[in-house]
C-alpha atoms as a PDB file:
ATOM      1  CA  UNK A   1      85.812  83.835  91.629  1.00  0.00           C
ATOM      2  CA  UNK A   2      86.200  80.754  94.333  1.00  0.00           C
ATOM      3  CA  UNK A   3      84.297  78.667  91.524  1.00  0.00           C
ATOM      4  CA  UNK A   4      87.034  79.268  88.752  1.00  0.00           C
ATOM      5  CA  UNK A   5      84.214  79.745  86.243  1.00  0.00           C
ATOM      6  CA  UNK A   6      85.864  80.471  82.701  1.00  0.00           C
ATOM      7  CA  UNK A   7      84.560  83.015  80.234  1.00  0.00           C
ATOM      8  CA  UNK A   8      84.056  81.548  76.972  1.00  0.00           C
ATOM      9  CA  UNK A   9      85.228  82.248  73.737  1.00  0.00           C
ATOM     10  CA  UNK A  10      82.627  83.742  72.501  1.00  0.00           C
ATOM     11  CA  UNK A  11      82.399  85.807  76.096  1.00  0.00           C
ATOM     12  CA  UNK A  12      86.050  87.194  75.329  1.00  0.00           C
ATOM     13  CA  UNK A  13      85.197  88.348  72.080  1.00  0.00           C
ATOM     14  CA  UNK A  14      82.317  90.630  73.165  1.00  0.00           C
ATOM     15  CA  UNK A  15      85.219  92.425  75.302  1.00  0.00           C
ATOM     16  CA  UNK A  16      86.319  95.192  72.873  1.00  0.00           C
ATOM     17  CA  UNK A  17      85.994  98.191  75.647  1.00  0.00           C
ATOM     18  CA  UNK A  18      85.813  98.403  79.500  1.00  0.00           C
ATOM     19  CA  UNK A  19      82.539  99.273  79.209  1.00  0.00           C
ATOM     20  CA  UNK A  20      81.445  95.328  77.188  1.00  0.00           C
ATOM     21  CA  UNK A  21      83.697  93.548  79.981  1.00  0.00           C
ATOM     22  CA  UNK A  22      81.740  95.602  83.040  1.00  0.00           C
ATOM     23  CA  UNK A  23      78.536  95.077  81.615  1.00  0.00           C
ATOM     24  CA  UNK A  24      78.978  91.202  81.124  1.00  0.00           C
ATOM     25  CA  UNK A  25      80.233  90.818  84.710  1.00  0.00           C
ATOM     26  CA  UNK A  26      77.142  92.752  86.225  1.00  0.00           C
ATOM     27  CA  UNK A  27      74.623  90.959  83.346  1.00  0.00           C
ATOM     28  CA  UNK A  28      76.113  87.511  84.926  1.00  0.00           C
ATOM     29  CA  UNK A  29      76.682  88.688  88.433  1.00  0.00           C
ATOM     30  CA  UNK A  30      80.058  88.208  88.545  1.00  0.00           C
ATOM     31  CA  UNK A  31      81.592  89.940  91.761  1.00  0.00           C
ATOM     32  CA  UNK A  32      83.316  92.499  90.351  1.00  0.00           C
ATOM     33  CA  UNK A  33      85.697  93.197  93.168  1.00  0.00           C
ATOM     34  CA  UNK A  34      87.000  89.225  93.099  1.00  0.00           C
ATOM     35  CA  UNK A  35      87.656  89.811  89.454  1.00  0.00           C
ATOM     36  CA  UNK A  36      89.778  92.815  89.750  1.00  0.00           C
ATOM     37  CA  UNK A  37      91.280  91.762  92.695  1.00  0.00           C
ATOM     38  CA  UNK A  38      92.175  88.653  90.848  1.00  0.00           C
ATOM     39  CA  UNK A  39      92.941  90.581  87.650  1.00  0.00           C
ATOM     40  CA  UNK A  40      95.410  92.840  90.158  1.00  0.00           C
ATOM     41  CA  UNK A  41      96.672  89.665  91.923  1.00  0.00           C
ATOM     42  CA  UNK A  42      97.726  88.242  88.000  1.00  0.00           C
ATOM     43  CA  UNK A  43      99.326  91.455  86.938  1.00  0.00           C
ATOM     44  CA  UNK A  44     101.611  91.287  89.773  1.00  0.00           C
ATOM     45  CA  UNK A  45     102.662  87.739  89.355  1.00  0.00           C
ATOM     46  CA  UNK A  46     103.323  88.150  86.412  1.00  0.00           C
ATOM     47  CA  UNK A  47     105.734  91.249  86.736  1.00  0.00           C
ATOM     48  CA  UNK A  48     107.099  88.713  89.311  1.00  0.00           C
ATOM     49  CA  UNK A  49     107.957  86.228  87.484  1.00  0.00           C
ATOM     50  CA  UNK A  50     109.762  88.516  85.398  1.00  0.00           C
ATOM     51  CA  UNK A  51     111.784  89.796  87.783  1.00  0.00           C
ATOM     52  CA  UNK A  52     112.386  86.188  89.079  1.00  0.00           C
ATOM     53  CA  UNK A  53     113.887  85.698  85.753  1.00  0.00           C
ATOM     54  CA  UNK A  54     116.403  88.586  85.413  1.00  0.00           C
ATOM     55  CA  UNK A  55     117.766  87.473  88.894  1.00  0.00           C
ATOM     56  CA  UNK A  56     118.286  84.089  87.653  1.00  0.00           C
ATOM     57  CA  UNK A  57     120.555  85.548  84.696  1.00  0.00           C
END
């Protein structure tokens, strides 16, 4: 999402199954393969940054 639009609060908690979060993103027209390519993209960083840290130890 180029625009770094933010879900809401209110967005999140309508997420309880796959299902809620891939109907939202179609109902707003999200481009759903920039969102799991960023959700993909976060994952890894974050397993990164973990392993950044048990190098630094």
């Amino acid at each position: 999402m180029a625009n770094h639009e933010v879900f809401s609060m209110e967005d999140l908690d309508k997420f309880h199954t796959r299902d809620k979060l891939l109907e939202f993103l179609k109902e707003k027209a999200y481009p759903l393969d920039k969102v799991l390519d960023t959700l993909r993209y976060e994952e890894e960083l974050i397993r990164l940054q973990g392993e950044l840290v048990k190098l630094q130890n």
